[in-house]
N, C-alpha and C. Protein backbone atom coordinates (compact mmCIF):
# COMPACT_ATOMS: atom_id res chain seq x y z
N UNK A 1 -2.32 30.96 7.14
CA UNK A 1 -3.17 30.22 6.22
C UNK A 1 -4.61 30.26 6.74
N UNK A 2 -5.49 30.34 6.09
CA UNK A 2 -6.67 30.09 6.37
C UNK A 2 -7.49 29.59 7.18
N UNK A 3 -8.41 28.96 8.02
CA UNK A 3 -8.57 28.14 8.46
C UNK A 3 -9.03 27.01 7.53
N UNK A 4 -10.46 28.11 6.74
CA UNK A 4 -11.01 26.57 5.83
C UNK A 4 -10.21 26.31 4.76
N UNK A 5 -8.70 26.68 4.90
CA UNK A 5 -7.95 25.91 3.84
C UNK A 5 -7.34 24.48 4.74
N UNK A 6 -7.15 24.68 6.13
CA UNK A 6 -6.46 23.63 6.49
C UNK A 6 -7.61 22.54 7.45
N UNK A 7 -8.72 23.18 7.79
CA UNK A 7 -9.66 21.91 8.57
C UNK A 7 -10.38 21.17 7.22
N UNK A 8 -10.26 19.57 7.33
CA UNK A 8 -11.63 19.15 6.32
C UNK A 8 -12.67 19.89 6.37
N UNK A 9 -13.09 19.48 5.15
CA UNK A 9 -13.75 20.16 4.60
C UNK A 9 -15.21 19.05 4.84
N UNK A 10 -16.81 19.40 5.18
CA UNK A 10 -17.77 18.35 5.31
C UNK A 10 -18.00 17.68 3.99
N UNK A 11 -18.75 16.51 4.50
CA UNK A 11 -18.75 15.87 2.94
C UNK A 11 -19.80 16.55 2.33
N UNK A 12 -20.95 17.19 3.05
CA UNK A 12 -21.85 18.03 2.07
C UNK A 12 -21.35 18.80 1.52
N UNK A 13 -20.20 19.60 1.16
CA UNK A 13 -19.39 20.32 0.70
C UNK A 13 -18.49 19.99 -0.62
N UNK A 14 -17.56 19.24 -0.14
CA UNK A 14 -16.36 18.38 -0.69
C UNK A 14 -17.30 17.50 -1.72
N UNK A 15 -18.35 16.52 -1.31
CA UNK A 15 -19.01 16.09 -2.38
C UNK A 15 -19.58 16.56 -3.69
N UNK A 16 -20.29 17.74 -3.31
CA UNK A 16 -20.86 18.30 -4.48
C UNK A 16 -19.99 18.84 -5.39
N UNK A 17 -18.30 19.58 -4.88
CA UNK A 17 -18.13 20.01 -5.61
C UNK A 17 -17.41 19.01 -6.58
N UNK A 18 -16.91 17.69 -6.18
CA UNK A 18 -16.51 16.46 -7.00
C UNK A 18 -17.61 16.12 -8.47
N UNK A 19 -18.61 15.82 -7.38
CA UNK A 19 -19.78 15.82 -8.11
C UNK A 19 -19.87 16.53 -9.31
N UNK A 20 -19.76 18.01 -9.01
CA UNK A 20 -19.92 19.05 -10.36
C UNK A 20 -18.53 19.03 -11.03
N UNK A 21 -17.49 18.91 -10.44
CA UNK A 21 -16.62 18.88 -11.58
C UNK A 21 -16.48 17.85 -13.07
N UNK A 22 -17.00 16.78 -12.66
CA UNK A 22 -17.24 15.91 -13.63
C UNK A 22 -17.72 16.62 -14.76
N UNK A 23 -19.11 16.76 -14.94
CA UNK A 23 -19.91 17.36 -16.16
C UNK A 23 -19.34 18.77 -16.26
N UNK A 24 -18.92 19.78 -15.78
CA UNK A 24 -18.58 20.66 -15.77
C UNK A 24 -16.63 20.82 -16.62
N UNK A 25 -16.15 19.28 -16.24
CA UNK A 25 -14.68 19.12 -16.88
C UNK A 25 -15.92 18.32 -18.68
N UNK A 26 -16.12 17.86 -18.81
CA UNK A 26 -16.74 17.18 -19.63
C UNK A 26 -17.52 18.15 -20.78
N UNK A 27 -17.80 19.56 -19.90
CA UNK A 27 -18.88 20.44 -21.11
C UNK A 27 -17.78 21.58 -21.41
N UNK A 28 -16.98 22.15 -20.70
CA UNK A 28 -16.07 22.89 -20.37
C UNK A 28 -15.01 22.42 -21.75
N UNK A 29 -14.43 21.65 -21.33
CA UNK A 29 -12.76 21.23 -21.81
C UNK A 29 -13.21 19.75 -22.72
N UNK A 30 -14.29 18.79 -22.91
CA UNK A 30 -14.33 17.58 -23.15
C UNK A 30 -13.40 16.35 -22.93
N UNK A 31 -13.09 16.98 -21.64
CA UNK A 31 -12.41 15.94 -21.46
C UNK A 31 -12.65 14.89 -20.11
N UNK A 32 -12.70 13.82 -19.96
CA UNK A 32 -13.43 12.74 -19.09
C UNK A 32 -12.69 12.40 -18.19
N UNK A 33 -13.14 12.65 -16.50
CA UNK A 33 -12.03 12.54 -15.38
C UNK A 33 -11.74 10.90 -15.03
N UNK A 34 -10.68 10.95 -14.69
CA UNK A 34 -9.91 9.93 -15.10
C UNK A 34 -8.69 9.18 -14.77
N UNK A 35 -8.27 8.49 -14.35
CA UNK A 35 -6.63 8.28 -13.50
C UNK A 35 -5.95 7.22 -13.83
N UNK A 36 -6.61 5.85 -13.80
CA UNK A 36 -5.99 4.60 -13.91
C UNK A 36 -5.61 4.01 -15.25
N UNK A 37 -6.37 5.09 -16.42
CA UNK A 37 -5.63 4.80 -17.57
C UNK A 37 -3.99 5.15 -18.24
N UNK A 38 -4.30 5.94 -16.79
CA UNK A 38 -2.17 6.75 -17.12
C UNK A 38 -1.38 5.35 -16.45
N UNK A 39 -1.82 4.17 -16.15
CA UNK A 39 -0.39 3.53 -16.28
C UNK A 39 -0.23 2.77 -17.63
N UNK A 40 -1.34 2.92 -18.49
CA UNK A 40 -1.02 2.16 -19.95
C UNK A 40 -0.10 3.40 -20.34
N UNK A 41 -1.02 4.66 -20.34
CA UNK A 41 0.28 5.70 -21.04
C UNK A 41 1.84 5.65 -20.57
N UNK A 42 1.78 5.95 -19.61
CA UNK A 42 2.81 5.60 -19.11
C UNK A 42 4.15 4.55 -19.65
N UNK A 43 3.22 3.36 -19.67
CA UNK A 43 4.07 2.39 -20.14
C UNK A 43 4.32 2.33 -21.61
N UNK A 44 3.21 3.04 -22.50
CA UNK A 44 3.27 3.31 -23.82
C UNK A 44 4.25 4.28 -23.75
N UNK A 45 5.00 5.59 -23.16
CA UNK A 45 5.68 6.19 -22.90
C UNK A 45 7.37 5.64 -23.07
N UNK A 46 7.39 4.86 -22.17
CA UNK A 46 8.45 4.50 -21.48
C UNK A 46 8.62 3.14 -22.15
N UNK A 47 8.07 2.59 -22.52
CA UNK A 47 8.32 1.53 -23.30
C UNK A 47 7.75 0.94 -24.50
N UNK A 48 8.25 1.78 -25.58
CA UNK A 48 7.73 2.16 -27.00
C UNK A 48 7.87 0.50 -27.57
N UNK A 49 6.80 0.29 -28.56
CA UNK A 49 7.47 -1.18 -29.25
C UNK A 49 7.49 -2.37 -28.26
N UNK A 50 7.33 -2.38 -27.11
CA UNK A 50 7.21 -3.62 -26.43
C UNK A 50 6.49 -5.06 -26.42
N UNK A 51 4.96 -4.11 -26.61
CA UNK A 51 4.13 -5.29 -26.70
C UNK A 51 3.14 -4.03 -27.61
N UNK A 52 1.98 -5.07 -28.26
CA UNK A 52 1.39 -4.30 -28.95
C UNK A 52 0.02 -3.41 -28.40
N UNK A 53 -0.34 -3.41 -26.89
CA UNK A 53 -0.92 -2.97 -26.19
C UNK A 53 -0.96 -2.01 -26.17
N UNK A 54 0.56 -1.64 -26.18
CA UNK A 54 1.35 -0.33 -26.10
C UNK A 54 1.81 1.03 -26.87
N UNK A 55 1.12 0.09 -28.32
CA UNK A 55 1.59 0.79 -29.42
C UNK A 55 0.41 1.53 -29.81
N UNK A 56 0.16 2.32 -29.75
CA UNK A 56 -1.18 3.79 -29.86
C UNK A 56 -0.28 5.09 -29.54
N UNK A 57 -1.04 6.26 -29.96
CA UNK A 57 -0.80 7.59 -30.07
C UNK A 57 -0.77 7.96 -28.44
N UNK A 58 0.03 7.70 -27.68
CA UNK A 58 -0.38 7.55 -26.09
C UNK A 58 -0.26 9.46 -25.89
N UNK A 59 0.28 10.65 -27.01
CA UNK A 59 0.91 11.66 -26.56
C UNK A 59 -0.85 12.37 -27.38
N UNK A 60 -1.30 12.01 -28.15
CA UNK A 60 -2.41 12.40 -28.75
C UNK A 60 -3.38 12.32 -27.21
N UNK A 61 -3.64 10.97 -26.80
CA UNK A 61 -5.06 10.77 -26.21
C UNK A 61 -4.32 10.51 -24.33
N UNK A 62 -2.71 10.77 -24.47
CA UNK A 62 -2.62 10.75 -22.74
C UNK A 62 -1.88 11.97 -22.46
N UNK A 63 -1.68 12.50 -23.06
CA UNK A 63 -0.98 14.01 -22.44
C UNK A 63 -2.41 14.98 -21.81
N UNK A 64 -2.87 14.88 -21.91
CA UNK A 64 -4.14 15.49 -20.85
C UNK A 64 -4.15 14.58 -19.33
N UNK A 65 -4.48 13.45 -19.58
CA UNK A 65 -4.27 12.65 -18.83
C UNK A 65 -3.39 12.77 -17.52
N UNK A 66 -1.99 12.57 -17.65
CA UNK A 66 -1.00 12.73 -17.77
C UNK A 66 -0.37 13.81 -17.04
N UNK A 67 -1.19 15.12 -17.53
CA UNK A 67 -0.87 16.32 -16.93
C UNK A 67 -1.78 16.19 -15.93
N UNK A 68 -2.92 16.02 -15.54
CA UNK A 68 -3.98 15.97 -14.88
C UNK A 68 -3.54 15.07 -13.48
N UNK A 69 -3.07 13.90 -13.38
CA UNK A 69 -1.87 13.12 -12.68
C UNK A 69 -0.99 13.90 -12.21
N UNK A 70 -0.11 14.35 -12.97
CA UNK A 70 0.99 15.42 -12.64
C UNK A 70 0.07 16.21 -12.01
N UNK A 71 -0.55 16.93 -11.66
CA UNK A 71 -1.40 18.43 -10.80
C UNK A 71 -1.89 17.63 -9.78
N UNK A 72 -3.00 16.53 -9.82
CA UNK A 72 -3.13 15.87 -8.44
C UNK A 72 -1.89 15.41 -7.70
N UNK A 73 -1.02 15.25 -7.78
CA UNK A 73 0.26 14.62 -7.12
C UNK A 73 1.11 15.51 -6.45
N UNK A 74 1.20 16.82 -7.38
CA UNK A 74 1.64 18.06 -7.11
C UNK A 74 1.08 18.46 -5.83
N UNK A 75 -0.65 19.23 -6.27
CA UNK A 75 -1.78 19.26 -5.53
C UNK A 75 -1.77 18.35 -3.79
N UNK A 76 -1.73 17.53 -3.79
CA UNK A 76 -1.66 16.43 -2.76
C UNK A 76 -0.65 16.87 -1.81
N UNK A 77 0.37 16.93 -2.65
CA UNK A 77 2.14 17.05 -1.94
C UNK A 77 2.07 18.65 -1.12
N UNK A 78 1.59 19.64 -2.07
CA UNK A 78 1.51 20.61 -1.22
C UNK A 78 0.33 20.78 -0.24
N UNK A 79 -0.58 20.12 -0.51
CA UNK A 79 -2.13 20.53 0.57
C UNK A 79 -1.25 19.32 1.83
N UNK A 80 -0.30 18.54 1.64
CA UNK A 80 -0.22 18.05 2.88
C UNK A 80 1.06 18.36 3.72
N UNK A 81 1.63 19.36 3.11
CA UNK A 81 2.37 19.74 3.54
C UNK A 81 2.53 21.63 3.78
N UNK A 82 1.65 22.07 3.46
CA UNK A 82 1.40 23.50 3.44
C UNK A 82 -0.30 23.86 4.00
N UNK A 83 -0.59 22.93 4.07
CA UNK A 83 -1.90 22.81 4.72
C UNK A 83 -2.41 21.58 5.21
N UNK A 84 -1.49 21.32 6.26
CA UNK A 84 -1.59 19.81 7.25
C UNK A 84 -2.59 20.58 7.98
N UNK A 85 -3.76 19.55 8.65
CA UNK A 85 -3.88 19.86 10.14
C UNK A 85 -3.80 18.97 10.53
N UNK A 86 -3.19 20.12 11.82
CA UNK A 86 -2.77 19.05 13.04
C UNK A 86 -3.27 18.77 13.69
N UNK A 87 -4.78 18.89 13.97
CA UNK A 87 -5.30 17.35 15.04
C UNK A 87 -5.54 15.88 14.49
N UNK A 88 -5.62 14.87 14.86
CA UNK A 88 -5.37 14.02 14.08
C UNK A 88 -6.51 13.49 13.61
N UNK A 89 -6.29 12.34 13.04
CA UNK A 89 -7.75 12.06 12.23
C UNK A 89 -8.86 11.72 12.97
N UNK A 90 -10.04 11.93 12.79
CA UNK A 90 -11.03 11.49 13.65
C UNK A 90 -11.59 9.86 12.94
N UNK A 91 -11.27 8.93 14.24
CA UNK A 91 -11.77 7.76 13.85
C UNK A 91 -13.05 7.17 14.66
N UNK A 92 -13.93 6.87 14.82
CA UNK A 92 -14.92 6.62 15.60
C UNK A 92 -14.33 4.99 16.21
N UNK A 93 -14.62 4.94 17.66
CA UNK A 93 -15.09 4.23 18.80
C UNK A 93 -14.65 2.65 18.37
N UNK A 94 -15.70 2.51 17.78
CA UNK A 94 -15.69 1.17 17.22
C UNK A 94 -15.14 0.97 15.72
N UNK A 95 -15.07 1.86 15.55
CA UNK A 95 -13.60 0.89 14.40
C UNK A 95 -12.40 1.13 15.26
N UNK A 96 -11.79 2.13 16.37
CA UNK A 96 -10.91 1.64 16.80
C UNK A 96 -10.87 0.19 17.25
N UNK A 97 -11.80 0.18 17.92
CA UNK A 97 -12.43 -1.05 18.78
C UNK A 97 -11.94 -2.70 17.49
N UNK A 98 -12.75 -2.38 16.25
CA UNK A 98 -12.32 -3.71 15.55
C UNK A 98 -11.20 -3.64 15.29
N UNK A 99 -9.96 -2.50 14.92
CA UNK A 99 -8.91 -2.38 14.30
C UNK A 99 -8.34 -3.07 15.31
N UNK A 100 -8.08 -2.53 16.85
CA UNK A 100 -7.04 -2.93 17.74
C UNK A 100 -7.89 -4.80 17.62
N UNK A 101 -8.97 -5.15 17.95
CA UNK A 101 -9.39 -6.34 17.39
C UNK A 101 -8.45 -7.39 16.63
N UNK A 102 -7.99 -6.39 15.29
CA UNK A 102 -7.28 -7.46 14.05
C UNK A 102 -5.30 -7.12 14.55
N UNK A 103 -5.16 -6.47 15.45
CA UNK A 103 -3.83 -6.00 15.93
C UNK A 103 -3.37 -4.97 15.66
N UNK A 104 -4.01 -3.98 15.34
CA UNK A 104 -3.98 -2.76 14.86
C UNK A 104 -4.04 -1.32 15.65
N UNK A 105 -3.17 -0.85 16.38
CA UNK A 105 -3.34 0.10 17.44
C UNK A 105 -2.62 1.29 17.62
N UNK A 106 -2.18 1.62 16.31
CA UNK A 106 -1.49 2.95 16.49
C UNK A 106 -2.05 4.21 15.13
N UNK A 107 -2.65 4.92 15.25
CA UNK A 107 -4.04 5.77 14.62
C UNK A 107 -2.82 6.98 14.11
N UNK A 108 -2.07 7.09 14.68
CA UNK A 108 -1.46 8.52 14.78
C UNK A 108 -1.35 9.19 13.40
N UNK A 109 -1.15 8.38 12.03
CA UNK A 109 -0.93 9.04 10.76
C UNK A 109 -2.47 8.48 10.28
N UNK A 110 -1.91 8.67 8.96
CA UNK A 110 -3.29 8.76 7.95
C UNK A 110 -3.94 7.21 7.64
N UNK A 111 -3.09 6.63 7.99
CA UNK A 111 -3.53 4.84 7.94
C UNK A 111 -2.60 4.25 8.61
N UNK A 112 -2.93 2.92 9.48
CA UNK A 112 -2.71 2.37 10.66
C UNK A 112 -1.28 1.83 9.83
N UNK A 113 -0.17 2.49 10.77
CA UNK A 113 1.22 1.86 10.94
C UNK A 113 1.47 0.72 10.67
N UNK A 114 0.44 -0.07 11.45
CA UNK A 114 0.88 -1.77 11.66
C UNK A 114 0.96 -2.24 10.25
N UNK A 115 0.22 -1.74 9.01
CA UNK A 115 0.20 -1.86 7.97
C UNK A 115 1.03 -0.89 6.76
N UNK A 116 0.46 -0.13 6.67
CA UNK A 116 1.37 0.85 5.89
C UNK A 116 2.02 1.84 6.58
N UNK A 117 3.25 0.96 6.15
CA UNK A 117 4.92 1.16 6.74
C UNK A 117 6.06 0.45 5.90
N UNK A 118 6.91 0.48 6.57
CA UNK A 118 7.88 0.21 5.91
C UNK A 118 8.42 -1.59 6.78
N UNK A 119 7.95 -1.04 8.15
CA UNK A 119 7.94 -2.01 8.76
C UNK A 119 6.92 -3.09 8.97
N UNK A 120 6.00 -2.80 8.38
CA UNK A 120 4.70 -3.78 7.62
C UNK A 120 4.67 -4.24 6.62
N UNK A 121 6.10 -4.05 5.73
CA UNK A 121 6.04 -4.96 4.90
C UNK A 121 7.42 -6.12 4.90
N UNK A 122 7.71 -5.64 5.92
CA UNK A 122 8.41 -7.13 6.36
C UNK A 122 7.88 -8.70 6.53
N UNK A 123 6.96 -8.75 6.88
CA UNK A 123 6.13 -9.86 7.16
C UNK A 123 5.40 -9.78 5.95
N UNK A 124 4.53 -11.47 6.07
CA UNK A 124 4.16 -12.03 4.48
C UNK A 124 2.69 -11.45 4.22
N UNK A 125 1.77 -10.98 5.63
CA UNK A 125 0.75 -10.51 6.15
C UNK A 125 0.73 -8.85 4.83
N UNK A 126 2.09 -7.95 5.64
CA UNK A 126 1.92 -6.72 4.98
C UNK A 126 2.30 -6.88 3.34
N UNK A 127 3.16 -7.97 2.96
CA UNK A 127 3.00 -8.03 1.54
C UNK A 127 2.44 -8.47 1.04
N UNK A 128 1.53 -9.26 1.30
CA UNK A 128 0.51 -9.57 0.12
C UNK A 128 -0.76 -8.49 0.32
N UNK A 129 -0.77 -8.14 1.66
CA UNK A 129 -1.52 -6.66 1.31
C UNK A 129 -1.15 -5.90 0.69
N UNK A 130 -0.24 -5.17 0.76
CA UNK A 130 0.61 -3.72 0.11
C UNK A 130 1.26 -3.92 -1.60
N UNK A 131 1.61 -5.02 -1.50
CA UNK A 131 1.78 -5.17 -2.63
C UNK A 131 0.74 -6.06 -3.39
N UNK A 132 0.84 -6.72 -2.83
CA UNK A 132 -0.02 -8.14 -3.46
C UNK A 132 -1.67 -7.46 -4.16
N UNK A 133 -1.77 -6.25 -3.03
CA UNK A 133 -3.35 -5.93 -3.49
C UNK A 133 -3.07 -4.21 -4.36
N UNK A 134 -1.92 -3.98 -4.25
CA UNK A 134 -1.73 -2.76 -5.09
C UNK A 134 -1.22 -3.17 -6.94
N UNK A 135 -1.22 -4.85 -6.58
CA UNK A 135 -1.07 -5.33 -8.33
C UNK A 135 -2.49 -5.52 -8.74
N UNK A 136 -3.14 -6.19 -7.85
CA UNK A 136 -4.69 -7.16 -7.95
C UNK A 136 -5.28 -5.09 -8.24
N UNK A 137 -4.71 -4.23 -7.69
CA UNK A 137 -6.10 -3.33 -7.87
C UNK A 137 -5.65 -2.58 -9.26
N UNK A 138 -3.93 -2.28 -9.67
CA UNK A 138 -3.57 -2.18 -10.73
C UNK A 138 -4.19 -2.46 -11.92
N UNK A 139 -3.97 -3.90 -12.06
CA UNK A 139 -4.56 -4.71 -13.00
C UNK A 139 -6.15 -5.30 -13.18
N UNK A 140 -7.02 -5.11 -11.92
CA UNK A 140 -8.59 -4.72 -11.73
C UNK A 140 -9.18 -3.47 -12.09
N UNK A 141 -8.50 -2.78 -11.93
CA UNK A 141 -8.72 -1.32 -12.55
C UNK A 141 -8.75 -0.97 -14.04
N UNK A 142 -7.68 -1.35 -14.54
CA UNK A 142 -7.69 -1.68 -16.40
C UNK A 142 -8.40 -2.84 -16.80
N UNK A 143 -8.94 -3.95 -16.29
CA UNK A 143 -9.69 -4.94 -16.75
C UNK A 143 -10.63 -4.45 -16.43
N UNK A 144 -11.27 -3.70 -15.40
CA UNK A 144 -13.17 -3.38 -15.32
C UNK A 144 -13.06 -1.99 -16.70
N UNK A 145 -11.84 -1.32 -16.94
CA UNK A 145 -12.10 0.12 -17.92
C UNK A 145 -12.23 1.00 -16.75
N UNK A 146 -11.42 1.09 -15.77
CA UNK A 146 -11.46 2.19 -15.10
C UNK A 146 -11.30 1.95 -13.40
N UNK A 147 -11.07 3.08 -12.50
CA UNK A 147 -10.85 2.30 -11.22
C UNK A 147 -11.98 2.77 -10.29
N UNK A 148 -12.28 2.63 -9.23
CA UNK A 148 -13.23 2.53 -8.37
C UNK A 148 -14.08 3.91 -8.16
N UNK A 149 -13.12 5.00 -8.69
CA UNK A 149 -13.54 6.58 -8.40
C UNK A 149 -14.02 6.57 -9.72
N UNK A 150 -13.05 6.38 -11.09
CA UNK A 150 -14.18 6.49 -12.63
C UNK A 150 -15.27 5.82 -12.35
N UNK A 151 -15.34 4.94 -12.04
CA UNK A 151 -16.70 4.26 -12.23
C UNK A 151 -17.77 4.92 -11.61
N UNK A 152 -17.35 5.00 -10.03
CA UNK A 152 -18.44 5.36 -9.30
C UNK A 152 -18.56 7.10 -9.28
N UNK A 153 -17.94 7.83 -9.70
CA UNK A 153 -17.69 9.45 -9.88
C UNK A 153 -17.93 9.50 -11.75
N UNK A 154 -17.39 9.47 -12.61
CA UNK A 154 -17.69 9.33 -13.88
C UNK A 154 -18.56 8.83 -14.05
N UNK A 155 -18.76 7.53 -14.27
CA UNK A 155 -19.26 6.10 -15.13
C UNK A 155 -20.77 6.35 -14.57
N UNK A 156 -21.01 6.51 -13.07
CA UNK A 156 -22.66 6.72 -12.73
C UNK A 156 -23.09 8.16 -13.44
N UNK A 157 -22.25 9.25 -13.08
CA UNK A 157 -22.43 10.33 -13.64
C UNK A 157 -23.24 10.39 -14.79
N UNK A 158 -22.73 9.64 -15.81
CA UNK A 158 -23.11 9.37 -17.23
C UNK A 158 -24.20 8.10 -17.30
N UNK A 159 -24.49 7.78 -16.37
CA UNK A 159 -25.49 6.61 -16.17
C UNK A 159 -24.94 5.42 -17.34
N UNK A 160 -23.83 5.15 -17.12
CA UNK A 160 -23.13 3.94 -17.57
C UNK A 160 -23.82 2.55 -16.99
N UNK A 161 -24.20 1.71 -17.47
CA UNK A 161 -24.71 0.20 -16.77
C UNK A 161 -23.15 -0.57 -16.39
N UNK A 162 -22.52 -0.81 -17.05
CA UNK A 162 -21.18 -1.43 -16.61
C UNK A 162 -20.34 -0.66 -15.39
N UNK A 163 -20.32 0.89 -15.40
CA UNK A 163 -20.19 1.38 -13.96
C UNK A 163 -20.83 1.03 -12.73
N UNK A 164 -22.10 0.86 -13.42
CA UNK A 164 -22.88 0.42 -11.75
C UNK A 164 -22.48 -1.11 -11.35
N UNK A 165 -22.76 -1.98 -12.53
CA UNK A 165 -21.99 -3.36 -11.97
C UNK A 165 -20.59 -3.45 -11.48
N UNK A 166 -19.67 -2.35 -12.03
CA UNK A 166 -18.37 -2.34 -11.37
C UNK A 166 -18.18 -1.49 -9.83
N UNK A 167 -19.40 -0.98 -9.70
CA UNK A 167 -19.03 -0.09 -8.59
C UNK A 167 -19.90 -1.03 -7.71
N UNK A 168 -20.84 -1.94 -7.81
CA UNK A 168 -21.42 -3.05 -7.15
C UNK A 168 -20.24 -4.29 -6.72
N UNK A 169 -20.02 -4.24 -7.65
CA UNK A 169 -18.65 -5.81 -7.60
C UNK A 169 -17.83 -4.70 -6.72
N UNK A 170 -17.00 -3.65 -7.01
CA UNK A 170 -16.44 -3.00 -5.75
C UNK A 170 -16.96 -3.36 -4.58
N UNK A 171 -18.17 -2.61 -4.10
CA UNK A 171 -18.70 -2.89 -3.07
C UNK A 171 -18.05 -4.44 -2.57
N UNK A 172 -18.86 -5.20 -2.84
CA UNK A 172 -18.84 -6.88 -2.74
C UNK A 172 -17.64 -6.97 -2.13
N UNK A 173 -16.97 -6.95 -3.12
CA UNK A 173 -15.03 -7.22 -2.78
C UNK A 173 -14.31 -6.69 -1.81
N UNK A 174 -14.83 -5.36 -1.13
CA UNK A 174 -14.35 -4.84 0.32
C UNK A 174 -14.97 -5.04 0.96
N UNK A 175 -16.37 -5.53 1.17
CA UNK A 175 -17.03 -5.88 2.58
C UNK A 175 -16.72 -7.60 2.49
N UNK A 176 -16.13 -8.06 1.24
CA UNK A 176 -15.59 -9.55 1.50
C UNK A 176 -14.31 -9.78 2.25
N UNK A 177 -13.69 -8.68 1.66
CA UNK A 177 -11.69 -8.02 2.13
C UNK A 177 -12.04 -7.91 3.52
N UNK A 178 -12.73 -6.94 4.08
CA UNK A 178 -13.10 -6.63 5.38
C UNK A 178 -13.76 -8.11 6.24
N UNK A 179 -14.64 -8.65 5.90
CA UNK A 179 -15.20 -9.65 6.44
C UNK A 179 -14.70 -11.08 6.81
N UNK A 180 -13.89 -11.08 5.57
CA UNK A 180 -12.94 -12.64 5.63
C UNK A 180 -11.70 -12.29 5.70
N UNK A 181 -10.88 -11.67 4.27
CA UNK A 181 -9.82 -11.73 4.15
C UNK A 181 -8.83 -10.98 5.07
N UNK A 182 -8.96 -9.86 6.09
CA UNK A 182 -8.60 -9.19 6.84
C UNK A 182 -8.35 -9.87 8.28
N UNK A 183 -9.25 -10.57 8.29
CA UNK A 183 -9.12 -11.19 9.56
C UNK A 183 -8.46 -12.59 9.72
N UNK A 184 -8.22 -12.81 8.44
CA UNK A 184 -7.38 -14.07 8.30
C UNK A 184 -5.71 -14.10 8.37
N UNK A 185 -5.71 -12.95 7.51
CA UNK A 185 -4.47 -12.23 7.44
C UNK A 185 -3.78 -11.44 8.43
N UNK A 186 -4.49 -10.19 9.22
CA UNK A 186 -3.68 -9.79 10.14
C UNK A 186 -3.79 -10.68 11.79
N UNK A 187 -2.39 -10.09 12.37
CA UNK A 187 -2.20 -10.50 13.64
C UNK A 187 -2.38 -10.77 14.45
N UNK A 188 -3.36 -9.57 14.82
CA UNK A 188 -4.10 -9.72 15.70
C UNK A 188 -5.56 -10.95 15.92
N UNK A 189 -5.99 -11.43 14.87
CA UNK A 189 -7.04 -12.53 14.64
C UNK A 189 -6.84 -13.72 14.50
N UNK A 190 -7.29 -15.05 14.94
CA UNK A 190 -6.94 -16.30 14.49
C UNK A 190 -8.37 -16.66 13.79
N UNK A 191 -7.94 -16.89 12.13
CA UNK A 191 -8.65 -17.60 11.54
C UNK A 191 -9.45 -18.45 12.10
């Protein structure tokens, strides 16, 4: 395999080409990049007649969608498994430094064990993180019209005003997560 298929890639790189795919999927194909609206399809899918939320042409306006989901997931599964590298992630100094801080000390995969695991969600700590904040971002994601990447990858793109306040309130809400709620919650910290 390659090399520059399997080392990251810099963000001067990797950025721009995110960057250009937007307007380029948009003038190309007209169609608007996009992710967090496939769990309405989805559920319009799978559960026809339920509620009336649900009831729209979900195969008209989410089968692009849909497929697009299907290829990143695909996409993902094989780049991490057909093009792993193996040195491990580079984390700088001092966020090890705060992580082991909140009780956090084993780096070895793609996000700290102590948390996402299987054995982190035994305790009430890893579930109301893992789950608790994978509903709150679910359901934050369809109430702002989109999730943290539309907004701030799309929504600025297009110089949307409600993107920038949602990608502002983002901001806010993880340096609040990080600042308070993290340290209240994990182990390693006493409130």
């Amino acid at each position: 395999m390659p090399q520059f298929l399997t080392d990251p890639w810099p963000w001067y790189v990797a950025g721009p080409m995110i960057g250009l795919f937007v307007p380029l999927l948009l003038l190309v194909g007209g169609k608007e990049f996009g992710i967090s609206v496939n769990l309405r399809h989805l559920c319009a899918a799978l559960l026809p007649g339920r509620a009336e939320f649900f009831k729209y042409d979900w195969k008209g306006s989410g089968a692009w969608n849909l497929t697009f989901v299907a290829g990143v997931t695909l996409g993902g599964f094989l780049a991490g498994t057909l093009l792993e590298h193996a040195a491990p992630i580079a984390i700088s100094a001092s966020t090890r430094a705060d992580l082991g801080a909140l009780g956090l000390t084993d780096f070895s995969g793609w996000a700290p064990a102590g948390l996402f695991s299987w054995t982190g969600l035994t305790g009430a700590p890893g579930l109301l993180l893992i789950v608790g904040g994978g509903l709150l971002v679910g359901f934050g994601s369809r109430y702002a019209g989109g999730c943290t990447s539309g907004h701030a990858i799309t929504g600025l793109a297009c110089l949307e005003l409600p993107s920038l306040v949602a990608v502002v309130g983002f901001f806010a809400g993880g340096l609040l997560a990080t600042h308070f709620l993290l340290p209240a919650l994990l182990p390693g910290v006493r409130p």
